[in-house]
Protein backbone atom coordinates (compact mmCIF):
# COMPACT_ATOMS: atom_id res chain seq x y z
CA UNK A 1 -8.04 -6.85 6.95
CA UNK A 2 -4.56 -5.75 6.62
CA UNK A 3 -1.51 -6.98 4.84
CA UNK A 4 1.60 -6.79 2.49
CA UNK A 5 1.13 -8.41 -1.10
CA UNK A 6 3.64 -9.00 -3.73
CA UNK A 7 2.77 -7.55 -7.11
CA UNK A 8 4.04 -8.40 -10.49
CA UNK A 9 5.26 -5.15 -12.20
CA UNK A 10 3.18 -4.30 -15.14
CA UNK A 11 6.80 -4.54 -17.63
CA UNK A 12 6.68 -7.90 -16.52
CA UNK A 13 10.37 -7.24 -14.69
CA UNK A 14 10.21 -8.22 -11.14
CA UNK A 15 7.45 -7.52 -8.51
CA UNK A 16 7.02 -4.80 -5.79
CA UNK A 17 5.43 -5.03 -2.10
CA UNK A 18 2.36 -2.72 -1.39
CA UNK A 19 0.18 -2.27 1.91
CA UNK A 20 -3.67 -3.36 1.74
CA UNK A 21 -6.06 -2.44 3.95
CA UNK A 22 -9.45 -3.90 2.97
CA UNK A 23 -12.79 -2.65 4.92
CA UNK A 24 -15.14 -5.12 6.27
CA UNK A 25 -17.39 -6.04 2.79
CA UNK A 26 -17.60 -4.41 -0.21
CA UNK A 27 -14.95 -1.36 -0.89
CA UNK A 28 -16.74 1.75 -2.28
CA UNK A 29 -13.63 2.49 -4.07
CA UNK A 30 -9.95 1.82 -4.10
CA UNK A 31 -7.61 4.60 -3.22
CA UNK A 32 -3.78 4.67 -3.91
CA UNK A 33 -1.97 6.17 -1.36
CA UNK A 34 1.05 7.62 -2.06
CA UNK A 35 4.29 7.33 0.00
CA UNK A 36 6.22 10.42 1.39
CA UNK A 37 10.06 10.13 1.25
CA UNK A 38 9.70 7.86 4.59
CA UNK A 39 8.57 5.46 2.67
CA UNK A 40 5.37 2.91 3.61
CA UNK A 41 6.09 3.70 7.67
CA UNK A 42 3.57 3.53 10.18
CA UNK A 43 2.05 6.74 9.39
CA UNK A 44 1.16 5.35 5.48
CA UNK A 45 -0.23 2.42 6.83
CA UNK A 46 -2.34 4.17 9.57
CA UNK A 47 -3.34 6.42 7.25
CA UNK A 48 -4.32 3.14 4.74
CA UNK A 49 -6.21 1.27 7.85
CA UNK A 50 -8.35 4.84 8.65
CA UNK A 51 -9.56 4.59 4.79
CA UNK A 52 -10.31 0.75 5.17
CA UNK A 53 -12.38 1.71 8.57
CA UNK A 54 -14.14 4.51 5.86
CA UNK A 55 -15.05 1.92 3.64
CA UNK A 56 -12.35 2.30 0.88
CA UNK A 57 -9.75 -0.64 -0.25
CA UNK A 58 -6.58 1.58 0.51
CA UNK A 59 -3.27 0.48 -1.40
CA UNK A 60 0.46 2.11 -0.58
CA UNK A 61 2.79 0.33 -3.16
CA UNK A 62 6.28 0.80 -2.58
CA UNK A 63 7.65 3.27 -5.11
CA UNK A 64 11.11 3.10 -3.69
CA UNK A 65 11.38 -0.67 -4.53
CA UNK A 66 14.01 -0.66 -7.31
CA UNK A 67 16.38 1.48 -4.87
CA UNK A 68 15.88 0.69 -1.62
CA UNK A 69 12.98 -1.91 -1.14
CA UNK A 70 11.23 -2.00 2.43
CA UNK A 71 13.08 1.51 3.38
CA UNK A 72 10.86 2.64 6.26
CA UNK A 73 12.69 6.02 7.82
């Protein structure tokens, strides 16, 4: 399963959007996967969904959120 969720920023000072892609039962791990200066394009999120199809809970938060939120290039 795939999808955007909204999370609360640990300060407590806004949220931020990140990409989940959850494999079919139980994750063996969760892996954080980092944006490139693109942002969280097509390739992040492909790149998410192949981990999920490994098994793995794969999360891409948006860094660039407090500058440009959603910037996909």
């Amino acid at each position: 399963m795939t999808a955007t969720k909204t999370i609360a920023a640990a300060s407590g000072e806004g949220q931020f959007n990140a990409y989940y892609a959850e494999p079919e039962g139980s994750p063996k791990a969760a892996i954080i996967v980092i944006q490139e200066i693109f942002g969280v394009n097509a390739g992040i999120r492909r790149k998410c969904d192949t981990l999920a199809e490994a098994g793995y809970l794969a999360v891409a938060p948006d860094l660039f959120h407090k500058i440009a939120p959603g910037i996909e290039l």
